[in-house]
Protein backbone atom coordinates (compact mmCIF):
# COMPACT_ATOMS: atom_id res chain seq x y z
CA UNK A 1 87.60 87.00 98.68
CA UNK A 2 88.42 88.15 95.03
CA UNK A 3 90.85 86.63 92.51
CA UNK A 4 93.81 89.17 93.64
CA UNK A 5 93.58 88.83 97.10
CA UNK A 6 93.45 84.38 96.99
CA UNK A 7 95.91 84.74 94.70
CA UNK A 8 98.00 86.90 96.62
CA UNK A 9 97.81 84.61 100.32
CA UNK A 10 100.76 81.86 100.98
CA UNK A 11 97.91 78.56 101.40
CA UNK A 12 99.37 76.17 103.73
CA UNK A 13 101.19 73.83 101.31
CA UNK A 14 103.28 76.54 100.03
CA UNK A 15 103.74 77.93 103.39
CA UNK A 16 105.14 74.70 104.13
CA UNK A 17 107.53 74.73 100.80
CA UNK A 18 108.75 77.56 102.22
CA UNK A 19 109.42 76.55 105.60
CA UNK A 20 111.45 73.32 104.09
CA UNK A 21 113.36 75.14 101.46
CA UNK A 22 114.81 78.01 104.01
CA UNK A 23 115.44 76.03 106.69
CA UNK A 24 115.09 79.44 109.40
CA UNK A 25 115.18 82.78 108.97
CA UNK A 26 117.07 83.92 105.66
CA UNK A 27 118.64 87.13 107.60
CA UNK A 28 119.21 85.24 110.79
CA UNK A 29 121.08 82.50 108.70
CA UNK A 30 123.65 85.27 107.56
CA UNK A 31 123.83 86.99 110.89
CA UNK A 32 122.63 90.01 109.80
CA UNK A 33 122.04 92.54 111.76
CA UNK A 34 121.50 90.85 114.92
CA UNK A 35 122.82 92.96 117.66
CA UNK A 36 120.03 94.83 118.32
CA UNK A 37 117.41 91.38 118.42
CA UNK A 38 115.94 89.50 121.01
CA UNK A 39 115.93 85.88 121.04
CA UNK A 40 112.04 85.47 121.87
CA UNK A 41 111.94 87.89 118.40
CA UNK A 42 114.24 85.08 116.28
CA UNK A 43 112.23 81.86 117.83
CA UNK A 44 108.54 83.12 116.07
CA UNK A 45 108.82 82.73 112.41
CA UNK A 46 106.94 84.35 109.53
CA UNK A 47 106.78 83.88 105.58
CA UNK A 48 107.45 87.12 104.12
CA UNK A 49 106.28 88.55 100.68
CA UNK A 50 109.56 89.70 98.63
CA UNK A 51 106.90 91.41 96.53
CA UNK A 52 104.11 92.66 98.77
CA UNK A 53 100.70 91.72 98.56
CA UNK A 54 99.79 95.26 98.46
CA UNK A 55 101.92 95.54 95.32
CA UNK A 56 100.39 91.94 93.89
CA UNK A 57 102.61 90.09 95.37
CA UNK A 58 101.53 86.25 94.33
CA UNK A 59 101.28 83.89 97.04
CA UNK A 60 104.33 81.87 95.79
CA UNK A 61 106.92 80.04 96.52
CA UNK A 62 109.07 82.24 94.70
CA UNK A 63 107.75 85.13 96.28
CA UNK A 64 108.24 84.10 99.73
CA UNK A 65 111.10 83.74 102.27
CA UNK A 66 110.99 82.55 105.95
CA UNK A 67 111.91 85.53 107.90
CA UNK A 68 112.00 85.20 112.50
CA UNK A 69 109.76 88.03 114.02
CA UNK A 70 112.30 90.78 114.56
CA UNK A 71 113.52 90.41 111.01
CA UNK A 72 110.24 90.95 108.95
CA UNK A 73 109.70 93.75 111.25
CA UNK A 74 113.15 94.96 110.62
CA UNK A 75 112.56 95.00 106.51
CA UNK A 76 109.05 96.14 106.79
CA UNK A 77 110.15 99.20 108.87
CA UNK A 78 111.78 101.55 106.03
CA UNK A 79 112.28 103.83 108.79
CA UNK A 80 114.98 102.16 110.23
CA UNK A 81 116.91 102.19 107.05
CA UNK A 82 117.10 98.44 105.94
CA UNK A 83 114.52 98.10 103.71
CA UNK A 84 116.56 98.26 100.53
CA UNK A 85 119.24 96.35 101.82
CA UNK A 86 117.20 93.24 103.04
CA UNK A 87 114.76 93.43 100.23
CA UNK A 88 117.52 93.12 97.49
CA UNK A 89 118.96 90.35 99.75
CA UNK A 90 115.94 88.64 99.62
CA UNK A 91 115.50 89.29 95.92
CA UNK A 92 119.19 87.91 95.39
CA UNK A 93 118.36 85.09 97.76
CA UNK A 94 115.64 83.79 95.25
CA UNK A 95 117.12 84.61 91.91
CA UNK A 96 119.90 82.13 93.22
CA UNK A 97 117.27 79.50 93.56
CA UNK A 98 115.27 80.54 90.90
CA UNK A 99 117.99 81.89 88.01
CA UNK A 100 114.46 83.46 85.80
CA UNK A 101 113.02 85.19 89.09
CA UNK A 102 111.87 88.49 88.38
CA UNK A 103 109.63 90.95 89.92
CA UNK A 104 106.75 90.79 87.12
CA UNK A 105 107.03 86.89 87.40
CA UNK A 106 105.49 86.87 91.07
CA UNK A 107 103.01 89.86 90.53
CA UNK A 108 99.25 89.33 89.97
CA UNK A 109 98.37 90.46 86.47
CA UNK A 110 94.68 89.84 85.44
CA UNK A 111 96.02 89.26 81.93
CA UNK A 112 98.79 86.55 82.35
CA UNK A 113 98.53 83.13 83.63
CA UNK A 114 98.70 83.01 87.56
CA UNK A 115 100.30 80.00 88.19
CA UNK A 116 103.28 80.36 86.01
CA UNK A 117 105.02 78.75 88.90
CA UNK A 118 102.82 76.13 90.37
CA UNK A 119 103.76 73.79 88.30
């Protein structure tokens, strides 16, 4: 595995960060959008990349959110029209906890130190 792609995967312990911090599913915790789910979609839980690892998303903790099933598929799906919606959500969601969040802060960039936030 190369440098971009390790540093671009959640390892367990942030994984885990993740899990604790959000507490469920970010979307599912402010009902949105929910008419359409099923319940067997809202009990399997994923960690979703705000910025994606095809982008350079970094594998951390500020990068990630807990998302069920049926809502990662529901912001990874930009043909169903939410994309933009749940992805500034989720990009609101962490500059709340993290007031210097920003988009170049939690992308890989050969040239700049990786682990700006593992400290």
């Amino acid at each position: 595995m190369n440098k971009r792609s390790k540093a671009c995967q959640f390892d367990r312990k942030t994984a885990e960060a993740i899990v604790n911090r959000d507490q469920g599913c970010m979307f599912c915790n402010l009902h949105y959008h929910l008419e359409n789910s099923l319940l067997a979609d809202r009990s399997v839980f994923d960690i979703m990349h705000i910025v994606n690892k095809s982008h350079g998303g970094l594998g951390v903790i500020q990068n990630g959110a807990q998302g069920c099933r049926y809502h990662h598929s529901l912001m990874d799906d930009g043909n169903k029209g939410f994309h933009e919606e749940m992805l500034q959500m989720a990009k609101n969601y962490l500059i709340s906890i993290y007031p210097e969040w920003t988009e170049e802060s939690v992308t890989y960039n050969k040239n700049k130190d990786l682990f700006i936030y593992r400290k």
